[in-house]
Protein backbone atom coordinates (compact mmCIF):
# COMPACT_ATOMS: atom_id res chain seq x y z
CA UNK A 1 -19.86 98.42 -43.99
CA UNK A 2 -17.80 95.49 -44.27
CA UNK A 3 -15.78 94.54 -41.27
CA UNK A 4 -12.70 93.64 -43.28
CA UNK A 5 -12.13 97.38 -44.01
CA UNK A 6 -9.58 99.43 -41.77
CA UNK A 7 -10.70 102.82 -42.01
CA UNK A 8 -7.93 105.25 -41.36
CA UNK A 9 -8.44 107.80 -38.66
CA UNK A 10 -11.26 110.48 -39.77
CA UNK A 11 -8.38 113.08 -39.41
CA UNK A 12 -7.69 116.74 -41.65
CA UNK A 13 -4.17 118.11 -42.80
CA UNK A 14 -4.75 120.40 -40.29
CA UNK A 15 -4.36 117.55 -37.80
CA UNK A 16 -8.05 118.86 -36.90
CA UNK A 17 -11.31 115.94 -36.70
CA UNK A 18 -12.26 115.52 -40.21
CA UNK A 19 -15.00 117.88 -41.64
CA UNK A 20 -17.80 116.53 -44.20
CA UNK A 21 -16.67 117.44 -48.08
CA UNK A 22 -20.02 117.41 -50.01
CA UNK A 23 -23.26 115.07 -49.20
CA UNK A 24 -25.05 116.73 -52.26
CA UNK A 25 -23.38 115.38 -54.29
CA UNK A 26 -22.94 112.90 -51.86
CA UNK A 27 -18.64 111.67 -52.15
CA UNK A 28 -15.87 110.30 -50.56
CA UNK A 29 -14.96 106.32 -51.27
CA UNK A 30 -17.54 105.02 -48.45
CA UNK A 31 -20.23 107.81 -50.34
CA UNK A 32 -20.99 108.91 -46.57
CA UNK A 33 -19.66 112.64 -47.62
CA UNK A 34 -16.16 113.13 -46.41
CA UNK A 35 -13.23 112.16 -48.10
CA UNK A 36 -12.71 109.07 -45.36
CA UNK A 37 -9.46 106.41 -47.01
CA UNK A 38 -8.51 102.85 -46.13
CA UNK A 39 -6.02 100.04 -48.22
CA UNK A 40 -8.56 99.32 -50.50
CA UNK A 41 -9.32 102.69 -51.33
CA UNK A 42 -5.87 102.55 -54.14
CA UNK A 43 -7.06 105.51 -55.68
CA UNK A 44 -6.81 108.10 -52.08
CA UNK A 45 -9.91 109.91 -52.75
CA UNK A 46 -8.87 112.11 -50.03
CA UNK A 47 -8.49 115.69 -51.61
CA UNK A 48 -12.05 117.59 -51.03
CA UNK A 49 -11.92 120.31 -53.84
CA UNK A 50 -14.52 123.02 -55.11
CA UNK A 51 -14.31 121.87 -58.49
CA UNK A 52 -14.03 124.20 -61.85
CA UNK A 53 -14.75 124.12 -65.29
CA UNK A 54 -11.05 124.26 -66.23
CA UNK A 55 -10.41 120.91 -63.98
CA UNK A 56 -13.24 118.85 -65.03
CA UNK A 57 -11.95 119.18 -68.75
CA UNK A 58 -8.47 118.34 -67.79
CA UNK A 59 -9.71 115.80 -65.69
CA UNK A 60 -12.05 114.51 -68.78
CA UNK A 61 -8.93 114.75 -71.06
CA UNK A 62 -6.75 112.44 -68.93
CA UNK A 63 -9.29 109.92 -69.25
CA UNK A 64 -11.71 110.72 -66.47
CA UNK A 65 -14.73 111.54 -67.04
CA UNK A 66 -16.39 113.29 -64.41
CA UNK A 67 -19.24 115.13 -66.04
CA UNK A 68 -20.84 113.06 -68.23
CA UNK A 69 -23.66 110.90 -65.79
CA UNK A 70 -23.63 107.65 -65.38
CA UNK A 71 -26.67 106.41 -64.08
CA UNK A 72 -25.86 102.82 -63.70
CA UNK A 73 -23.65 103.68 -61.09
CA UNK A 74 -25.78 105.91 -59.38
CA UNK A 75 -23.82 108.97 -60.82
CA UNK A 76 -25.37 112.10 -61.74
CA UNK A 77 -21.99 113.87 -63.64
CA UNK A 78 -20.80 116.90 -61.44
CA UNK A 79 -20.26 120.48 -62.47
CA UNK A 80 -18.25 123.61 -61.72
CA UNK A 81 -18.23 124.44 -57.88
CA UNK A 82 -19.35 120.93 -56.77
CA UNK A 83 -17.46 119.49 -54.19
CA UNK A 84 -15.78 116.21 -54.36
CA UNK A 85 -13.27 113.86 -52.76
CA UNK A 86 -10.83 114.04 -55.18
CA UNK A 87 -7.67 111.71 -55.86
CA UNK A 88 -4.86 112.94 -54.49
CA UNK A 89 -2.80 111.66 -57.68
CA UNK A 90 -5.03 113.83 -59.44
CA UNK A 91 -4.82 116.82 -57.91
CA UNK A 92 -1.09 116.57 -57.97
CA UNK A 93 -1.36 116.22 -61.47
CA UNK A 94 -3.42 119.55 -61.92
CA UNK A 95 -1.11 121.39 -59.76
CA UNK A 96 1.67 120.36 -61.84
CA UNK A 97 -0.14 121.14 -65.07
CA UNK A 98 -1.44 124.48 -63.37
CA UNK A 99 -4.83 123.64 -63.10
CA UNK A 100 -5.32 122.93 -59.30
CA UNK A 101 -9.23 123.08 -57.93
CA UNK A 102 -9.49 124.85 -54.69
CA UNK A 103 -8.88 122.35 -51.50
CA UNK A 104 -11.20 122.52 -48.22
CA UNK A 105 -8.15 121.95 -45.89
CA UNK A 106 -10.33 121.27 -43.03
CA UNK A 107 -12.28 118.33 -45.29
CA UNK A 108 -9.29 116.66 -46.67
CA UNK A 109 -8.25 113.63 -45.00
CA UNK A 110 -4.19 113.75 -43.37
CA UNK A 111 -3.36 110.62 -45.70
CA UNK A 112 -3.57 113.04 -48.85
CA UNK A 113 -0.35 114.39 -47.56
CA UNK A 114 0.92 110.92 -48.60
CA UNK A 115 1.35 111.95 -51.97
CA UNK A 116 1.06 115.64 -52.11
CA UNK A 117 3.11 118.30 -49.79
CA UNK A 118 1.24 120.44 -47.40
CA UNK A 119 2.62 123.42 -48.90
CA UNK A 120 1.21 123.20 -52.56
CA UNK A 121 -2.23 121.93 -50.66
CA UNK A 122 -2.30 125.20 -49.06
CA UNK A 123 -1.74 127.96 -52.00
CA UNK A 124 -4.55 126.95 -53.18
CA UNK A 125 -7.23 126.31 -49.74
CA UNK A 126 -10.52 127.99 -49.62
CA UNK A 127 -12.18 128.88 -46.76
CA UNK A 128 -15.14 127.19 -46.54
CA UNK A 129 -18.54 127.98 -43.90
């Protein structure tokens, strides 16, 4: 990893050590499976969601495309109940548009609360085991 990067504290919203999101398919901006942030991450993949048919084509319709593979970037397209480290800009945007995925609370990283409240993060947590 490159020495120049300050990774923010592996901490949850719950103020708990940060769980692993998914490492099949393996996420998070490092791809080491939790949704882990630093500056250069601009994008705050920090939200880890269960994701659902309904997101990934409102996702796909605001321009990003996250079922369709991509194989030059080592990207195999992801499907309904996958989980992923989600933008946080993102998932504000399906809350506000009504289409939230469910959140792992224990998975997604403190600095999501950055952009989105605690509150609307938690209507919609799933337990996960």
């Amino acid at each position: 990893m490159n020495d120049r990067l300050k990774i923010a504290p592996s901490i949850n919203v719950l103020g708990e050590p940060l769980l692993p999101c998914s490492l099949a398919p393996m996420t998070g901006f490092f791809r080491d499976g939790c949704c882990n942030t630093c500056q250069q991450d601009t994008g705050s993949h920090t939200v880890c969601v269960e994701l659902t048919e309904l997101f990934l084509s409102f996702s796909k319709s605001r321009g990003n495309d996250l079922i369709t593979p991509q194989p030059n970037f080592g990207f195999a397209g992801l499907k309904p109940f996958d989980a992923w480290c989600l933008c946080a800009g993102r998932w504000l945007e399906a809350y506000e548009a009504g289409v939230p995925p469910k959140v792992n609370l224990a998975s997604t990283h403190q600095a999501a609360l950055e952009i989105v409240p605690l509150e609307y993060l938690l209507e919609h947590a799933v337990i996960v085991n």
